[in-house]
N, C-alpha and C. Protein backbone atom coordinates (compact mmCIF):
# COMPACT_ATOMS: atom_id res chain seq x y z
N UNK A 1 -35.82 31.49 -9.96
CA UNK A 1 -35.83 30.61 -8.80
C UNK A 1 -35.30 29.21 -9.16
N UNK A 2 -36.10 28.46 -10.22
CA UNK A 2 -35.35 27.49 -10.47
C UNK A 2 -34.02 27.42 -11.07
N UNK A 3 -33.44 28.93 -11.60
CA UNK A 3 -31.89 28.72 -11.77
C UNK A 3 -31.20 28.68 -10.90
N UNK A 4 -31.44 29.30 -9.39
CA UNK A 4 -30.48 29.37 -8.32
C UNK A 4 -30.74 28.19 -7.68
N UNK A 5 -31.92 27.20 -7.84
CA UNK A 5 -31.77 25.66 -7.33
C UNK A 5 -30.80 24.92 -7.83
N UNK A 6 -30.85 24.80 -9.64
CA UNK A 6 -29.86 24.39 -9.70
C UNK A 6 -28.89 24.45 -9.65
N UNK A 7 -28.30 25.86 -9.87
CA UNK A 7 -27.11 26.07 -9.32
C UNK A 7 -26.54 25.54 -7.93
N UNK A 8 -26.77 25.41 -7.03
CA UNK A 8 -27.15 25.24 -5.63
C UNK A 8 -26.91 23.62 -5.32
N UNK A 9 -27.77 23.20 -6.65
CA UNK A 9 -27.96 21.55 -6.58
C UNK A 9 -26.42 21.68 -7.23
N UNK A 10 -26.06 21.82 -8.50
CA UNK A 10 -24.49 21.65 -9.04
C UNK A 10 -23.51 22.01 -7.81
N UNK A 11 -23.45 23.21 -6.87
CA UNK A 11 -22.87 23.31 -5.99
C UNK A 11 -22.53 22.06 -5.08
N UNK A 12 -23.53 21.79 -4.38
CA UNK A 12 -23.77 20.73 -3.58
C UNK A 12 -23.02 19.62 -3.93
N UNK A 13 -23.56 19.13 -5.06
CA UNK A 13 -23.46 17.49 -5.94
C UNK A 13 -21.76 18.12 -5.80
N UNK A 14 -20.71 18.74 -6.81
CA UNK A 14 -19.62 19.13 -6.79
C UNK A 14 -19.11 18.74 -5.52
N UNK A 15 -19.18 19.40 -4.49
CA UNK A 15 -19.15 19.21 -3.03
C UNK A 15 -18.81 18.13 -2.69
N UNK A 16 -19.46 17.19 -2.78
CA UNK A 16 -20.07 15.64 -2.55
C UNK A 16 -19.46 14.68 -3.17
N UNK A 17 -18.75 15.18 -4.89
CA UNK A 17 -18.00 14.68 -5.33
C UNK A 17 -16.60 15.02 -4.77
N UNK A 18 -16.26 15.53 -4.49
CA UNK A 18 -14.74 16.26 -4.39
C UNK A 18 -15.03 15.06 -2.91
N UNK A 19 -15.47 15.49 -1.77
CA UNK A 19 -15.43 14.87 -0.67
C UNK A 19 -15.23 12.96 -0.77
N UNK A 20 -15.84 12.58 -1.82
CA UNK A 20 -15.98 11.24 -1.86
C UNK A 20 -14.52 10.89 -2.05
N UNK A 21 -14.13 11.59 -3.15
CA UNK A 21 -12.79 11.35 -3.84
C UNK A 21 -11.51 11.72 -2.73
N UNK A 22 -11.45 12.18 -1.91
CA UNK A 22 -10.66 12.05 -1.16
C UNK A 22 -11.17 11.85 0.49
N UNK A 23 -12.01 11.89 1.10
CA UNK A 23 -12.49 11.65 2.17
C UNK A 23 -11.41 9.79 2.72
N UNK A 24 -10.89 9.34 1.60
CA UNK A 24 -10.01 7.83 2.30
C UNK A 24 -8.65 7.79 2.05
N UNK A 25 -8.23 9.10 1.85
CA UNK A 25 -6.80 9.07 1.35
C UNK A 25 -5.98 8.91 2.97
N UNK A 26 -5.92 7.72 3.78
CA UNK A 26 -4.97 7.55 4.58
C UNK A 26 -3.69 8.04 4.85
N UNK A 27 -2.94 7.47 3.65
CA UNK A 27 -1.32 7.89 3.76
C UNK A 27 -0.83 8.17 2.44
N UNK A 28 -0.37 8.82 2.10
CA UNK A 28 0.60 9.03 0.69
C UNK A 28 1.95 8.01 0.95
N UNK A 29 1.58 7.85 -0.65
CA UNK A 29 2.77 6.52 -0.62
C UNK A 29 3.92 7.16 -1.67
N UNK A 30 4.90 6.54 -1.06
CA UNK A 30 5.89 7.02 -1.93
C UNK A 30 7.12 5.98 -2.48
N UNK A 31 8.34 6.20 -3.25
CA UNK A 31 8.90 4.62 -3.45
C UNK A 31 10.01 5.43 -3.85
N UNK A 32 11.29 4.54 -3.84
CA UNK A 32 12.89 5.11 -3.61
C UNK A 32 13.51 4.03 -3.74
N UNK A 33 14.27 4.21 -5.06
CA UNK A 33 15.27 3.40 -5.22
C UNK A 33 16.31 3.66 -5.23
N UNK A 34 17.74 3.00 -4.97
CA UNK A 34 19.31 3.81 -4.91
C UNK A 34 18.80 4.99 -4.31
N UNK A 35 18.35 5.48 -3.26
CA UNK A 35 18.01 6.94 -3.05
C UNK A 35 17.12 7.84 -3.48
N UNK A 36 16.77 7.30 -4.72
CA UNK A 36 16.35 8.43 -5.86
C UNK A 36 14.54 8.19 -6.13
N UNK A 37 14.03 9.44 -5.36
CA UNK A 37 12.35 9.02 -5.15
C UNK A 37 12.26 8.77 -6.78
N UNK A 38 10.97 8.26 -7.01
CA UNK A 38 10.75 7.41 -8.30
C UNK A 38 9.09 7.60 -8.68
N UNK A 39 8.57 9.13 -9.23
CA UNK A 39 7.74 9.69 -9.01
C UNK A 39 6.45 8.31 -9.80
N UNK A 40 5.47 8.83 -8.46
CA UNK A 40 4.20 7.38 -8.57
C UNK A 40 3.20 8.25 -9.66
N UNK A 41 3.45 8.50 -11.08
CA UNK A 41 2.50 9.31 -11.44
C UNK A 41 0.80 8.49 -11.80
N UNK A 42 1.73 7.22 -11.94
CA UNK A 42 0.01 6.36 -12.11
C UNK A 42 0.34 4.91 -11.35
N UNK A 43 -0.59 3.65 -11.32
CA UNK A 43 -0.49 3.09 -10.50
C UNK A 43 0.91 2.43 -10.98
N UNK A 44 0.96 2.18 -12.08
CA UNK A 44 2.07 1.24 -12.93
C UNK A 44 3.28 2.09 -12.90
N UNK A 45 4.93 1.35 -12.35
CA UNK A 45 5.87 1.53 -12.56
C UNK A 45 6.99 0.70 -13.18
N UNK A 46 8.03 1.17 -13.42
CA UNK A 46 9.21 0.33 -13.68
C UNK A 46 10.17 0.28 -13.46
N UNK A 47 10.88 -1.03 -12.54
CA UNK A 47 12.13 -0.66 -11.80
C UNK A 47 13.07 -1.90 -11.96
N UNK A 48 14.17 -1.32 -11.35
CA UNK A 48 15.15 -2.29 -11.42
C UNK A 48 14.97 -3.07 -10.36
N UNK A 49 15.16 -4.70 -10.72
CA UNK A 49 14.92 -5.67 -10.00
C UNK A 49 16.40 -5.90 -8.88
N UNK A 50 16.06 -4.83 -8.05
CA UNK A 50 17.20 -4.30 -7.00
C UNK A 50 16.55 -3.83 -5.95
N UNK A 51 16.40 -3.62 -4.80
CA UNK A 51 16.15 -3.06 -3.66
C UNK A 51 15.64 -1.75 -3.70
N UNK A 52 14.48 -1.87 -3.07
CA UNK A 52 13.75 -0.40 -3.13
C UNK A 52 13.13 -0.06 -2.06
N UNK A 53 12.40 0.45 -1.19
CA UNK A 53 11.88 1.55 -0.36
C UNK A 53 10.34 2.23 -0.64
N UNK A 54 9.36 1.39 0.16
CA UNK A 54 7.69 2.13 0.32
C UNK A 54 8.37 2.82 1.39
N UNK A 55 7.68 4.34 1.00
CA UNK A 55 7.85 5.35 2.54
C UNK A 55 5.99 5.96 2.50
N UNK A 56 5.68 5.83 3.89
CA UNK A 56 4.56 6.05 4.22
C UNK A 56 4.46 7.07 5.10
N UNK A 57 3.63 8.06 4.74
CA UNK A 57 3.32 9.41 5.43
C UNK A 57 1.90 10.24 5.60
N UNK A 58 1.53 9.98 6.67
CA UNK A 58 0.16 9.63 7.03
C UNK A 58 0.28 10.49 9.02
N UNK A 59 -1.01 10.71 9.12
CA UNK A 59 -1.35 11.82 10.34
C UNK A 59 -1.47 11.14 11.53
N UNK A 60 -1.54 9.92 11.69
CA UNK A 60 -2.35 8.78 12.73
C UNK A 60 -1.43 8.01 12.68
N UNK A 61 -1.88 7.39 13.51
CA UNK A 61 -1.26 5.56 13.35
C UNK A 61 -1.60 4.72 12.30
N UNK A 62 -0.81 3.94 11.39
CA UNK A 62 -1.42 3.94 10.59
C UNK A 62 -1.27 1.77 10.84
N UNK A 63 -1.95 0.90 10.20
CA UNK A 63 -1.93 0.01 10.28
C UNK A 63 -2.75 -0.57 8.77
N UNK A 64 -2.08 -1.42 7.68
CA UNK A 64 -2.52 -1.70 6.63
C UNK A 64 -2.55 -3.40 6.27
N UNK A 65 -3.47 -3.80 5.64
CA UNK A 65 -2.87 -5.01 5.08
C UNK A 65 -2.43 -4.94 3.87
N UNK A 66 -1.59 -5.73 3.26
CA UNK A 66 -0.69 -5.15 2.11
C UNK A 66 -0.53 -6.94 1.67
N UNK A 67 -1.00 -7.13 0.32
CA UNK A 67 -0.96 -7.77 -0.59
C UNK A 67 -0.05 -7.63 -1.95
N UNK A 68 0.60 -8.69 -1.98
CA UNK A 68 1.77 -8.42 -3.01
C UNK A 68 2.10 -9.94 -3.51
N UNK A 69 2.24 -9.69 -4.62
CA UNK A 69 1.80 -10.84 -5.67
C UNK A 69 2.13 -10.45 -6.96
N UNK A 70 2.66 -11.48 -7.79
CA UNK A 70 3.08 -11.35 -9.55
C UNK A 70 1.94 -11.81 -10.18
N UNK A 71 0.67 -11.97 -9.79
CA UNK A 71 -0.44 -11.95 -10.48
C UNK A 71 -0.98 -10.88 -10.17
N UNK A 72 -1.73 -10.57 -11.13
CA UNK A 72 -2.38 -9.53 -11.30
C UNK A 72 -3.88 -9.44 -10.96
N UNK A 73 -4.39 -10.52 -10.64
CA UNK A 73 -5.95 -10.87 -10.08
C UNK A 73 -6.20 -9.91 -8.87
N UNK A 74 -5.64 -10.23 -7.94
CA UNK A 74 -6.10 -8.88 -6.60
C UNK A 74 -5.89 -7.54 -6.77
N UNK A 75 -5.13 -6.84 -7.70
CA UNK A 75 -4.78 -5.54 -8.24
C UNK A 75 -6.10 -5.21 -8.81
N UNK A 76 -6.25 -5.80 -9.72
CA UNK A 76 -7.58 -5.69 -10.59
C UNK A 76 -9.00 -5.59 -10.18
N UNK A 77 -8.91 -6.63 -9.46
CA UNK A 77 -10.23 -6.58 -8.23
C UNK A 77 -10.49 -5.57 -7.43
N UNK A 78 -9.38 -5.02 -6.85
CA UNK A 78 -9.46 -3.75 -5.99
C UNK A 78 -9.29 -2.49 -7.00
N UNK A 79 -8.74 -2.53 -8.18
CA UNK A 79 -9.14 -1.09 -8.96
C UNK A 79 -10.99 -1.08 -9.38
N UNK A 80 -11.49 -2.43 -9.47
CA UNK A 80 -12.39 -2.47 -10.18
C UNK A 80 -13.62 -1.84 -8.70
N UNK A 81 -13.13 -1.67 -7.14
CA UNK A 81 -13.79 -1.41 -6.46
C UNK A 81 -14.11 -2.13 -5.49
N UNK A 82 -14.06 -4.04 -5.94
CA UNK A 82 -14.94 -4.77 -4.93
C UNK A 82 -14.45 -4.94 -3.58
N UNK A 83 -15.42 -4.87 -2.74
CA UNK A 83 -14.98 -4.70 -1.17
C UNK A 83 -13.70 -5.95 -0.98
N UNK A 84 -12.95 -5.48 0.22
CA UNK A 84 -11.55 -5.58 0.18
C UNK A 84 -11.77 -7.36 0.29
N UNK A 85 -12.36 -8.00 1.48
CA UNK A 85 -12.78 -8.86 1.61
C UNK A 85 -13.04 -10.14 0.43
N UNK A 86 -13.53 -9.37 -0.55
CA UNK A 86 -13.50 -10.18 -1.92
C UNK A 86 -13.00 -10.06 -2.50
N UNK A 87 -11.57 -9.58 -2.34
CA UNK A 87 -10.33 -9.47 -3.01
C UNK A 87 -10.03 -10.50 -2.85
N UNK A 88 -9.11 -11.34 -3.86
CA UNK A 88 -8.59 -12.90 -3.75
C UNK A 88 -7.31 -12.56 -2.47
N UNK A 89 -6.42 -11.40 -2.36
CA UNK A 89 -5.81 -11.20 -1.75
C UNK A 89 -5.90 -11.12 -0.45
N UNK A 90 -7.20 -11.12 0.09
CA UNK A 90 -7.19 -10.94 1.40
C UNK A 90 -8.42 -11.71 1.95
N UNK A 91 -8.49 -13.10 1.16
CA UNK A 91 -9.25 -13.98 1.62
C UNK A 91 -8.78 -14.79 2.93
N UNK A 92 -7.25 -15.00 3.09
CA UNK A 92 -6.82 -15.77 3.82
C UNK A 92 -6.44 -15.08 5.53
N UNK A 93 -6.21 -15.65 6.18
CA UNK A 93 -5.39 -14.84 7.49
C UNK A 93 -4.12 -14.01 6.63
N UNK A 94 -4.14 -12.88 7.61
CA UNK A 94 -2.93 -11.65 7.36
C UNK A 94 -1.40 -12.78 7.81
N UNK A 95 -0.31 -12.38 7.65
CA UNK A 95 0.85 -12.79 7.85
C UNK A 95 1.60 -11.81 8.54
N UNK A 96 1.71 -11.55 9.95
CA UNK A 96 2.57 -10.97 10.62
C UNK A 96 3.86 -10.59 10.78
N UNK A 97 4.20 -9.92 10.40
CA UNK A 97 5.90 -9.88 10.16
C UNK A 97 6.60 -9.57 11.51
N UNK A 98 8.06 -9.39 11.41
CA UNK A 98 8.98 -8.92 12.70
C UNK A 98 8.92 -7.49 12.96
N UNK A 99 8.65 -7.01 14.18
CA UNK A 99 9.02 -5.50 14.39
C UNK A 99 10.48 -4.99 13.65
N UNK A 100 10.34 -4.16 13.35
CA UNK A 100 11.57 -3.73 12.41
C UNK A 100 11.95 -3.85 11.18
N UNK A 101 11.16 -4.78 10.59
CA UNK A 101 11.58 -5.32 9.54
C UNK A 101 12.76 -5.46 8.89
N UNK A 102 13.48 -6.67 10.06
CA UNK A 102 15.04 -6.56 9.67
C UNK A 102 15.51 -7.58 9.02
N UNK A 103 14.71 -8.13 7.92
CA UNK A 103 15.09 -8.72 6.79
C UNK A 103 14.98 -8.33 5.61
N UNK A 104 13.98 -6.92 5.86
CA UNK A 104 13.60 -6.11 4.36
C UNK A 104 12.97 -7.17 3.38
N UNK A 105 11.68 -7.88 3.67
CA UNK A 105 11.39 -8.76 2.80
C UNK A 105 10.30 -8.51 2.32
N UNK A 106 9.32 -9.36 1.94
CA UNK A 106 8.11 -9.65 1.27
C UNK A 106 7.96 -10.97 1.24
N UNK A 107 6.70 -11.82 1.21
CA UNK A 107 6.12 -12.90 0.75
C UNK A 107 4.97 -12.83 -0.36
N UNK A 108 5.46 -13.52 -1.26
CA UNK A 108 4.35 -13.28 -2.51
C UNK A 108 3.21 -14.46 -1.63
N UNK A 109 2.43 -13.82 -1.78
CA UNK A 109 0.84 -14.93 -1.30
C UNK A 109 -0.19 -14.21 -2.57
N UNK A 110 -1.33 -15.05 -3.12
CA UNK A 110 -2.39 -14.96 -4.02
C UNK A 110 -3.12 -14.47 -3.03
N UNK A 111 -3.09 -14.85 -1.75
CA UNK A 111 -4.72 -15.29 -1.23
C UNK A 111 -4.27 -14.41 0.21
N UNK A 112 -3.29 -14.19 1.01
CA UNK A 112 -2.70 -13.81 2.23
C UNK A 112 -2.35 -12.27 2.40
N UNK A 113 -3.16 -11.53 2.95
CA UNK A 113 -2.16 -10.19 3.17
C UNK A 113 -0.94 -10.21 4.33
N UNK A 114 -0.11 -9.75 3.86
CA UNK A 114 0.85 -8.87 4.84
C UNK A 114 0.16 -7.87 5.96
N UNK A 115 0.58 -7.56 7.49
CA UNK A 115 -0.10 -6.43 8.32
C UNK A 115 1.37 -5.97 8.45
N UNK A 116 1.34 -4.48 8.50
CA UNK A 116 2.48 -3.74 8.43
C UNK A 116 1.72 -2.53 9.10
N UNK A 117 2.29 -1.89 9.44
CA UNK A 117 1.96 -0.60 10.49
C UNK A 117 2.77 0.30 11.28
N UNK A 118 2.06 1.06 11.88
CA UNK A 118 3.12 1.67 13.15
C UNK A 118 1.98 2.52 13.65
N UNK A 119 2.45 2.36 15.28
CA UNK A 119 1.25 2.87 16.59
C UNK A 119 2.33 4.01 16.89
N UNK A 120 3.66 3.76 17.51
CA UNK A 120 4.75 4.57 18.56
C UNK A 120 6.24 3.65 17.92
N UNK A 121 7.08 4.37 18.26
CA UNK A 121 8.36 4.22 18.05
C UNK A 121 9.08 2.91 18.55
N UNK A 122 8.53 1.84 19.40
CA UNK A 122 8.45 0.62 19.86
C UNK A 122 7.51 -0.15 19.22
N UNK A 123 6.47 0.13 18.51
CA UNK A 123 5.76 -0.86 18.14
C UNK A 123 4.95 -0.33 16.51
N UNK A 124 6.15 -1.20 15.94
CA UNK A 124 5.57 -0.92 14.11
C UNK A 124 6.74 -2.01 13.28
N UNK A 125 6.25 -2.51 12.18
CA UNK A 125 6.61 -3.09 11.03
C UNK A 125 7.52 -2.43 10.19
N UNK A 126 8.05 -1.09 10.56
CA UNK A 126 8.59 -0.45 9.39
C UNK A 126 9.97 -0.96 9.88
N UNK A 127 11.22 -0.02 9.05
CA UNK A 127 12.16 0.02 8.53
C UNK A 127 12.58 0.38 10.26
N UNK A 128 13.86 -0.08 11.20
CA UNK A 128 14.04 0.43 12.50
C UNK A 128 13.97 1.54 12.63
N UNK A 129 15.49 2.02 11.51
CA UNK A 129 16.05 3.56 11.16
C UNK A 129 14.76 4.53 10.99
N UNK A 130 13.99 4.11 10.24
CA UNK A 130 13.40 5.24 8.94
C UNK A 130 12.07 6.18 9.46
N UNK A 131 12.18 5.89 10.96
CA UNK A 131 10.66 6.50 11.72
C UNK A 131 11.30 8.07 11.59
N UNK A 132 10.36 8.57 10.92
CA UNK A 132 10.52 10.10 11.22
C UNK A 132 9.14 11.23 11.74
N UNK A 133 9.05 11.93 12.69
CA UNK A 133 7.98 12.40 13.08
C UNK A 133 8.62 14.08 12.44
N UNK A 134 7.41 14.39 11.92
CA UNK A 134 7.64 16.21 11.57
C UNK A 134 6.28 16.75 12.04
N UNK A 135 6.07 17.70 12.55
CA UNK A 135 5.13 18.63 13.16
C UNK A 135 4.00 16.70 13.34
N UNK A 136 2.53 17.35 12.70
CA UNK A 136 1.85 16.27 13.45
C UNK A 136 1.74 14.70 11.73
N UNK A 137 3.31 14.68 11.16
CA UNK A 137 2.62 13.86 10.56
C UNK A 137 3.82 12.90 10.83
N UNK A 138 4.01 11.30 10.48
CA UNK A 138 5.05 10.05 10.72
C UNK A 138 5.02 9.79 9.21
N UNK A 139 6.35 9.85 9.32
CA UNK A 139 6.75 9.19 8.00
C UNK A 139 7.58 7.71 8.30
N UNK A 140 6.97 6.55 7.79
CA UNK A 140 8.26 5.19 7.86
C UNK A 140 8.50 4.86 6.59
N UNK A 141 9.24 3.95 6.60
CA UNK A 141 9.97 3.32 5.32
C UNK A 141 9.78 2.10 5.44
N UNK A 142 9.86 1.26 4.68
CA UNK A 142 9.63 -0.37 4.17
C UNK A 142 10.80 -0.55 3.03
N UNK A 143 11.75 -1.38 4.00
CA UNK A 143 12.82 -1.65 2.58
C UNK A 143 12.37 -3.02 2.00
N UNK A 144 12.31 -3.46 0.88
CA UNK A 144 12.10 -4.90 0.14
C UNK A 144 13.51 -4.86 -0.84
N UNK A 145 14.59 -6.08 0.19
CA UNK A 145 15.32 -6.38 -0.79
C UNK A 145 15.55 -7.32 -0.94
N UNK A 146 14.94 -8.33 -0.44
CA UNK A 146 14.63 -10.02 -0.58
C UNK A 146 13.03 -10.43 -0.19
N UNK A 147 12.86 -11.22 -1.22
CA UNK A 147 11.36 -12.35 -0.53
C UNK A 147 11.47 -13.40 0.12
N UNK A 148 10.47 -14.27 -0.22
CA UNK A 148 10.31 -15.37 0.57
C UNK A 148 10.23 -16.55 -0.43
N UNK A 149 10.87 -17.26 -0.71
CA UNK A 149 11.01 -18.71 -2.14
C UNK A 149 9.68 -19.64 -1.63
N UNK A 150 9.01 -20.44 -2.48
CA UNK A 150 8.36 -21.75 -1.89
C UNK A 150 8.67 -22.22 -0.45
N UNK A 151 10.30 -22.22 -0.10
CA UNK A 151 10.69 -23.19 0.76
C UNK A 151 10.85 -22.35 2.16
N UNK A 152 10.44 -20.99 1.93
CA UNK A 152 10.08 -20.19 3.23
C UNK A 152 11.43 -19.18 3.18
N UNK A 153 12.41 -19.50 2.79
CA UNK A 153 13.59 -18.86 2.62
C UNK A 153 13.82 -17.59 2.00
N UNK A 154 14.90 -16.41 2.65
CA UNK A 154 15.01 -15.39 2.11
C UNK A 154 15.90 -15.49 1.26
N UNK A 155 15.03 -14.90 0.21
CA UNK A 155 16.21 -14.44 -1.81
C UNK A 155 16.57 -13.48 -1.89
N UNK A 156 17.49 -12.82 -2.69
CA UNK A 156 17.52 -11.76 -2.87
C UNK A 156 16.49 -11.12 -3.73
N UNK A 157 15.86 -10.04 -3.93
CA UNK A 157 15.12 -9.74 -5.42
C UNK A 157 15.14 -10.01 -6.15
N UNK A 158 16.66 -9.64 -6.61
CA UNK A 158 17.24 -9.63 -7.91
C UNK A 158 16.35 -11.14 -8.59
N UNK A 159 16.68 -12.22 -7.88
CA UNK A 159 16.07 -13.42 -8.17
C UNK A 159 14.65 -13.88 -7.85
N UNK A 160 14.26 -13.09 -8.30
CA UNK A 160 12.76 -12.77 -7.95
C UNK A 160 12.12 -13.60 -9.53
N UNK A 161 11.32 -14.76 -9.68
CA UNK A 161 11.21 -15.44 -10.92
C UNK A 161 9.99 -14.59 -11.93
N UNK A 162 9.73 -13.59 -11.39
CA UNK A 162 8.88 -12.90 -12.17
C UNK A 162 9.14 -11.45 -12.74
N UNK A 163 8.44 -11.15 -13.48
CA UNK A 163 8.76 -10.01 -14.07
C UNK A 163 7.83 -8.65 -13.52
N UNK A 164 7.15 -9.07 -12.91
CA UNK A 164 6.00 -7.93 -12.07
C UNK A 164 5.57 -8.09 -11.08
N UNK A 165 5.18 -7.44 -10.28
CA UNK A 165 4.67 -7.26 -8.31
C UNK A 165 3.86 -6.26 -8.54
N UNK A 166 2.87 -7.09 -7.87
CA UNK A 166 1.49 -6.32 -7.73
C UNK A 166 1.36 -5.95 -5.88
N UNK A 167 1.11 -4.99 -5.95
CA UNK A 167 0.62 -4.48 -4.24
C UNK A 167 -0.94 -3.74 -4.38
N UNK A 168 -1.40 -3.98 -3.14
CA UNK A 168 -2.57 -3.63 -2.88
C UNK A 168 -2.50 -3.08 -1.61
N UNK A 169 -2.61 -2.20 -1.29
CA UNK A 169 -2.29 -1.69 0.33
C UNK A 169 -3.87 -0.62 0.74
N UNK A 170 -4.24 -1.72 2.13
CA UNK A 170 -5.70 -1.21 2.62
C UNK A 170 -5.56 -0.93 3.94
N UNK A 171 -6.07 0.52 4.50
CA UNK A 171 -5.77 0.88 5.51
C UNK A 171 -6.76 -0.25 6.35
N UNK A 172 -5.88 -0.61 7.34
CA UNK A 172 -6.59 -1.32 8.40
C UNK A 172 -8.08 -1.28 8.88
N UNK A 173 -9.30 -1.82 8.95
CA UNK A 173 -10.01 -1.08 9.98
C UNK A 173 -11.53 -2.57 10.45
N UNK A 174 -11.88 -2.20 11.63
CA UNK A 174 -12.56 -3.15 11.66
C UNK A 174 -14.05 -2.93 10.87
N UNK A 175 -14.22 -1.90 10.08
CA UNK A 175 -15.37 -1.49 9.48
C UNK A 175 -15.13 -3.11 8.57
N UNK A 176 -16.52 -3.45 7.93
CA UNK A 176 -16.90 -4.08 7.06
C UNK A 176 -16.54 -3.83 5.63
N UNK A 177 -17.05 -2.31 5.49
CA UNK A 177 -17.13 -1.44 4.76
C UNK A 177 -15.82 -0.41 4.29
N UNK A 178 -14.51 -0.94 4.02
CA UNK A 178 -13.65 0.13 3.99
C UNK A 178 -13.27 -0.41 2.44
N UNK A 179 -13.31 1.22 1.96
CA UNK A 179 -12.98 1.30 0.77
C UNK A 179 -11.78 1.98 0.26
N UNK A 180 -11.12 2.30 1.26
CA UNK A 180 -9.55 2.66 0.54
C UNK A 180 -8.67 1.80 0.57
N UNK A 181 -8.05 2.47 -0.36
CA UNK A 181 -6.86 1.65 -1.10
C UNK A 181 -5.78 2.43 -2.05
N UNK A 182 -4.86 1.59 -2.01
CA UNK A 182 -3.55 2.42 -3.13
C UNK A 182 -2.86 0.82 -3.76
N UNK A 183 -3.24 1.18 -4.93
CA UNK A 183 -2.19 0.17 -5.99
C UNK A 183 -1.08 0.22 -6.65
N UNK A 184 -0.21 -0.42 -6.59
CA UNK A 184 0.90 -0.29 -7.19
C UNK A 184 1.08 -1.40 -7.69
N UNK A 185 1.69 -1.52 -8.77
CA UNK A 185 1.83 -2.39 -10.00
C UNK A 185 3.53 -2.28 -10.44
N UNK A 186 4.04 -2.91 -10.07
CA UNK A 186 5.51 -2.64 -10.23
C UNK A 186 6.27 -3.91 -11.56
N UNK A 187 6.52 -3.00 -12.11
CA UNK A 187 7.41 -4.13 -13.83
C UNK A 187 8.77 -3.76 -13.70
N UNK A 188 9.15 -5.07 -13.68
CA UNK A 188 10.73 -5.03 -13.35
C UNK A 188 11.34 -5.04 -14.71
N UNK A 189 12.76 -4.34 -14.65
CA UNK A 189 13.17 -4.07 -16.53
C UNK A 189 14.19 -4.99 -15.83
């Protein structure tokens, strides 16, 4: 009797684990440079300081704030777990971008997230082109091939004064309590 409890209990607990571990996986993220997907096997990559492509593919509407920064402080904070809120990254108001995103940019902020999203085919942050619907899931794209300098102005990448970009991307939600997330850590060669 008490072997088939525990068994039962290991069942369960197993269960409970598996569910935790993916129960917040929002959207699969993916990244493309010159064309050529650029497999995300861990959070850390390395790319050429050239124009690249987040493609997001997710069941819903999806709506995120997205933190991106050459420090490494809000990356860290959010691998380490702490609610999003006390991330240095998303202490400040979000920064709204243009429908379409037809400058393909980024703003490095410490303290500011980015809101990027998509509801319907008229109203989202992605790439104009790159909306694709297949059976019930949306795939968009995010091109970054210029930021934003001190002086508010768009650069190209290439001239980007750092050697690494940190992203933090948290699905939207008015919960208090939301704990997903996807990091990417990008080192430019």
């Amino acid at each position: 009797m008490l072997k088939r409890f525990i068994i039962l209990l290991f069942i369960f607990s197993a269960n409970l684990s598996f569910a935790a571990s993916t129960e917040h996986k929002e959207f699969e993220l993916s990244l493309f440079q010159e064309g050529i997907e650029i497999p995300l096997n861990s959070d850390t990559i390395s790319l050429k300081k050239e124009p690249f492509v987040l493609q997001f593919k997710f069941k819903k509407e999806l709506w995120m704030l997205v933190n991106a920064y050459h420090d490494e402080e809000s990356f860290l904070q959010a691998k380490k777990g702490l609610p999003y809120k006390e991330i240095i990254g998303f202490t400040y108001t979000g920064m709204a971008e243009s429908k379409y995103n037809p400058n393909e940019y980024f703003t490095p902020s410490k303290k500011g997230p980015h809101f990027w999203g998509y509801d319907s085919p008229s109203r989202h942050r992605c790439d104009a082109r790159t909306i694709g619907i297949k059976g019930d899931e949306t795939i968009c794209r995010r091109t970054i091939s210029q930021f934003t300098n001190e002086n508010g102005d768009y650069t190209p990448l290439k001239d980007y004064p750092h050697d690494e970009l940190n992203f933090v991307f948290i699905p939207f939600s008015q919960r208090e309590d939301v704990t997903a997330r996807q990091l990417l850590k990008i080192q430019f060669k």
